[in-house]
C-alpha atoms as a PDB file:
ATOM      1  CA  UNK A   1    -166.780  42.011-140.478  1.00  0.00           C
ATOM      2  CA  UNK A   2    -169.004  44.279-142.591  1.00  0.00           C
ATOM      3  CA  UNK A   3    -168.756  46.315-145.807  1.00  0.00           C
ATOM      4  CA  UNK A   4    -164.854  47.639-146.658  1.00  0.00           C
ATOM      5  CA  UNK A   5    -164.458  50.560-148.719  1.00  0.00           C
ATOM      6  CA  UNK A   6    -162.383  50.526-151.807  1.00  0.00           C
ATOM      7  CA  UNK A   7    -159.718  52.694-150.268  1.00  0.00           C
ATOM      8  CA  UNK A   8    -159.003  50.232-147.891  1.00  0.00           C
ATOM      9  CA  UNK A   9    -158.754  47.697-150.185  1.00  0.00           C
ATOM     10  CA  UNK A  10    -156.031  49.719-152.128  1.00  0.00           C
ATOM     11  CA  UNK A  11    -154.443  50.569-148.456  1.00  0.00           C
ATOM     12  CA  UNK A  12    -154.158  46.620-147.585  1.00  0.00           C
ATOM     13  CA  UNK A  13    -152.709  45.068-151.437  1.00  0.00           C
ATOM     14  CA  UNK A  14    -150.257  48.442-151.140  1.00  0.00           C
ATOM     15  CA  UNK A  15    -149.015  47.470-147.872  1.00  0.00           C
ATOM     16  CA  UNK A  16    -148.820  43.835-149.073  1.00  0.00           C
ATOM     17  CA  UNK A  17    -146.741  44.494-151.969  1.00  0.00           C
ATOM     18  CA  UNK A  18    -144.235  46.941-150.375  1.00  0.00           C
ATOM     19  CA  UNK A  19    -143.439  44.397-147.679  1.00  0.00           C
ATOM     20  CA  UNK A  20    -143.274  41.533-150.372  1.00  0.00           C
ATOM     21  CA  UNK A  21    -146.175  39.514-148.655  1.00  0.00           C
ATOM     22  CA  UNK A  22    -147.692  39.414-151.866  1.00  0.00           C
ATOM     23  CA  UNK A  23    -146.066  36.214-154.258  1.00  0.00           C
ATOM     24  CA  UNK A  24    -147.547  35.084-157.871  1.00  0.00           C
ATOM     25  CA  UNK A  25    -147.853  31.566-156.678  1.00  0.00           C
ATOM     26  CA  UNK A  26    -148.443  29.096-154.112  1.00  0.00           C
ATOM     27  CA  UNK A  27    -145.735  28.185-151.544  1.00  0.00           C
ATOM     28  CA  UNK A  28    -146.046  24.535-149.551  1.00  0.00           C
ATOM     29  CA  UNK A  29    -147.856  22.300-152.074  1.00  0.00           C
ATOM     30  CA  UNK A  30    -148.972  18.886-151.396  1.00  0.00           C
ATOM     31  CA  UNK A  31    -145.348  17.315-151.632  1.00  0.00           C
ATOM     32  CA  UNK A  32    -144.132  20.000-148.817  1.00  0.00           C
ATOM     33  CA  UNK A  33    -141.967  21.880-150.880  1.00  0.00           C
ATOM     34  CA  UNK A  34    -141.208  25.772-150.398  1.00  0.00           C
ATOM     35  CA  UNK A  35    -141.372  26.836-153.733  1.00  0.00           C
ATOM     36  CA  UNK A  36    -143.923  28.718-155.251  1.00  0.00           C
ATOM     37  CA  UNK A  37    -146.824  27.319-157.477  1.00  0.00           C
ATOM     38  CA  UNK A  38    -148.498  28.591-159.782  1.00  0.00           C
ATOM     39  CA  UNK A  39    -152.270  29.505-159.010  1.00  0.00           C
ATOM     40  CA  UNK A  40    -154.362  31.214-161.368  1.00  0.00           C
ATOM     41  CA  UNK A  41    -157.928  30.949-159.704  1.00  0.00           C
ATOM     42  CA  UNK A  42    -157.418  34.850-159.057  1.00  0.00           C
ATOM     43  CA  UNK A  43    -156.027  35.878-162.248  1.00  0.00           C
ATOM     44  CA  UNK A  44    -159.021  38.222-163.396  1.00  0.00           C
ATOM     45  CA  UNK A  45    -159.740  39.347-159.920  1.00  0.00           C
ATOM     46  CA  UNK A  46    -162.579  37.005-159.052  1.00  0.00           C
ATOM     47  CA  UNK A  47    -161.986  33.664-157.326  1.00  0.00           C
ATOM     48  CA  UNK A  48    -164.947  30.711-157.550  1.00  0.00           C
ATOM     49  CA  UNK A  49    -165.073  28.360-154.415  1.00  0.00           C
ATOM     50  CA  UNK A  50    -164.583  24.851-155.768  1.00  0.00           C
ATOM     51  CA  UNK A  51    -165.913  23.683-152.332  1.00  0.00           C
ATOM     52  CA  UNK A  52    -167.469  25.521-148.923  1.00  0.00           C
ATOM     53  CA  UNK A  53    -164.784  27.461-147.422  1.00  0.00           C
ATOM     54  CA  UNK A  54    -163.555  29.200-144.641  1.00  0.00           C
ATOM     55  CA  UNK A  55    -162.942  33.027-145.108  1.00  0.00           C
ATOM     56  CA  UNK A  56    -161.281  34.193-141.702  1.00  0.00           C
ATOM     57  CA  UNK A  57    -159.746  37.358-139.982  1.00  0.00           C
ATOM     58  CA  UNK A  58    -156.236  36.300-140.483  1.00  0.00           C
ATOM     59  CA  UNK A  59    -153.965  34.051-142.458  1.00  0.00           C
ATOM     60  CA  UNK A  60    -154.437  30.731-140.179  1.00  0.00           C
ATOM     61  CA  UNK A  61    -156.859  28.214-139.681  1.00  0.00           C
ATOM     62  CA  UNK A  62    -157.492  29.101-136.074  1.00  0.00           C
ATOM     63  CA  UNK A  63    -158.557  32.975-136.975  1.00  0.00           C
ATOM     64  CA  UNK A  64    -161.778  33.643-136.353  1.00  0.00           C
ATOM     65  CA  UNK A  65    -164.166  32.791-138.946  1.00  0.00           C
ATOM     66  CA  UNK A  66    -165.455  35.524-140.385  1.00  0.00           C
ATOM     67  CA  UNK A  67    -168.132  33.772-143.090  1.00  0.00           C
ATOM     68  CA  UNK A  68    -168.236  30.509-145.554  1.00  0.00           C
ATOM     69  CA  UNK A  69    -168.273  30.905-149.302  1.00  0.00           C
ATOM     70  CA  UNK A  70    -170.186  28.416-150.935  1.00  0.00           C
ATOM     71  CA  UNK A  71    -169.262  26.061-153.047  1.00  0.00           C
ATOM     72  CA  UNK A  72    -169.599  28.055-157.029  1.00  0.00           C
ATOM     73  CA  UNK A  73    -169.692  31.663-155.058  1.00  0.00           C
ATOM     74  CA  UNK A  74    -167.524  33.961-156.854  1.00  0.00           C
ATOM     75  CA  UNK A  75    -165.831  36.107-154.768  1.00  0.00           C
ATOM     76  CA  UNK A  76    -163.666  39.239-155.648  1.00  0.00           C
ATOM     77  CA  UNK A  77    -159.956  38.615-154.633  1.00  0.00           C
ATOM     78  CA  UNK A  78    -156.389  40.661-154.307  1.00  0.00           C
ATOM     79  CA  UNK A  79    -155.506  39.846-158.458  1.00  0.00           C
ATOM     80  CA  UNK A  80    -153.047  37.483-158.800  1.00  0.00           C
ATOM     81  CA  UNK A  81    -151.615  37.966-154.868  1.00  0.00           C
ATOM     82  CA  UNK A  82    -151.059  34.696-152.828  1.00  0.00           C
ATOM     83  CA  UNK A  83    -150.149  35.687-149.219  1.00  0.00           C
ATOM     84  CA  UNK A  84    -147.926  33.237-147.670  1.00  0.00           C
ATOM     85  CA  UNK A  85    -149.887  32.052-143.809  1.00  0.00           C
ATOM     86  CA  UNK A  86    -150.408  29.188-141.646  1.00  0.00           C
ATOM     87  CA  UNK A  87    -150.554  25.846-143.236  1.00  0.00           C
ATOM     88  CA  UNK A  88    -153.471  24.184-144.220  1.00  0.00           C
ATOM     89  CA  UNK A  89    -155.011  21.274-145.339  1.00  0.00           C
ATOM     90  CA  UNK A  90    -157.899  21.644-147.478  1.00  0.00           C
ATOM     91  CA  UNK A  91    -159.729  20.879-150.645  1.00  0.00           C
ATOM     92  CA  UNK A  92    -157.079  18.366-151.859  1.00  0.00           C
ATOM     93  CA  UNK A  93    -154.370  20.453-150.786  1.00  0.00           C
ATOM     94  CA  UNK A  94    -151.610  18.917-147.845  1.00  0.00           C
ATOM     95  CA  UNK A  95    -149.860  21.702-146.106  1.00  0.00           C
ATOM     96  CA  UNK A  96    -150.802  24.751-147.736  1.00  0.00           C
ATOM     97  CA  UNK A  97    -150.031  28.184-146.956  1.00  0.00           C
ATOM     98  CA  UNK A  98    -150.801  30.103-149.532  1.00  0.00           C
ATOM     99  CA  UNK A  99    -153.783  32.177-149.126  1.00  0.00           C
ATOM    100  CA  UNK A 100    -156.184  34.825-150.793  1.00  0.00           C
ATOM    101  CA  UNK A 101    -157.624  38.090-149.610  1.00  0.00           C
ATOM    102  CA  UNK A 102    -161.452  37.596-150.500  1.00  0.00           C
ATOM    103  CA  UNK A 103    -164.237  40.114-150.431  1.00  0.00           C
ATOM    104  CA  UNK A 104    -167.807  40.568-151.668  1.00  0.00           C
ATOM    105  CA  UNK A 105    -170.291  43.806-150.843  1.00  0.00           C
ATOM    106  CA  UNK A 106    -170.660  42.242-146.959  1.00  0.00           C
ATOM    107  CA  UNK A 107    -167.764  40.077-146.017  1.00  0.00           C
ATOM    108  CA  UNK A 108    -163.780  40.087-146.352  1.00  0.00           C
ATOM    109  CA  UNK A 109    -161.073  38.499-145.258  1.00  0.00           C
ATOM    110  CA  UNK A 110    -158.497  35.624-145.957  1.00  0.00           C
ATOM    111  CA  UNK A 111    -159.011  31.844-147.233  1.00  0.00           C
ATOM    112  CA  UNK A 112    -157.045  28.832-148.567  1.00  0.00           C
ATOM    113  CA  UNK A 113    -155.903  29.561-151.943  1.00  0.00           C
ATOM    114  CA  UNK A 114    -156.137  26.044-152.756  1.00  0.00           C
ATOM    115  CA  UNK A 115    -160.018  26.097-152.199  1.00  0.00           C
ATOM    116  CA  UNK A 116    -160.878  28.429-155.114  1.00  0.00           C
ATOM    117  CA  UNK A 117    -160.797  27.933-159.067  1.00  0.00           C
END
């Protein structure tokens, strides 16, 4: 996946919001439950990988990978958005599925919100 443009950016949180994809939290923590927790890693807009992660096409682990953020890359993410996806287990978290919408000038696309500070 290459460059986006800002307008697209803008076009995709939009649609999120007015569908009610987008929650302040993080749903299916490591105890299982539904509710949402509270996840602040994206509450200036940028995101830091606390380890390597996946950033994929789509909201589940078995989306095509699209790149790897590093662990201590800051990446530029959807605010304070957590989309609700597949579950995941990653980075100390047991079946996630809460996820952000990352970008940088070359890459975008989704990753565990539980891998980012």
């Amino acid at each position: 996946m290459g460059k986006i443009t800002r307008s697209r950016l803008t076009v995709t949180l939009a649609v999120a919001a007015v569908v009610g994809l987008a929650l302040p939290g993080v749903a299916g923590a490591a105890d299982g439950s539904t509710q949402p927790r509270s996840n602040t890693a994206c509450s200036d807009g940028k995101a830091t990988a606390v380890e390597n992660v996946a950033i994929r096409t789509s909201t589940s682990t078995s989306a095509a990978l699209v790149t790897t953020a590093l662990k201590g890359q800051t990446w530029a993410c959807g605010a304070t958005s957590v989309i609700l996806g597949g579950r995941y287990t990653a980075c100390g978290v047991s079946n996630g599925n809460g996820w952000f919408y990352v970008y940088n000038d070359n890459y975008a696309g989704y990753s565990a919100s539980g891998c980012w500070g």
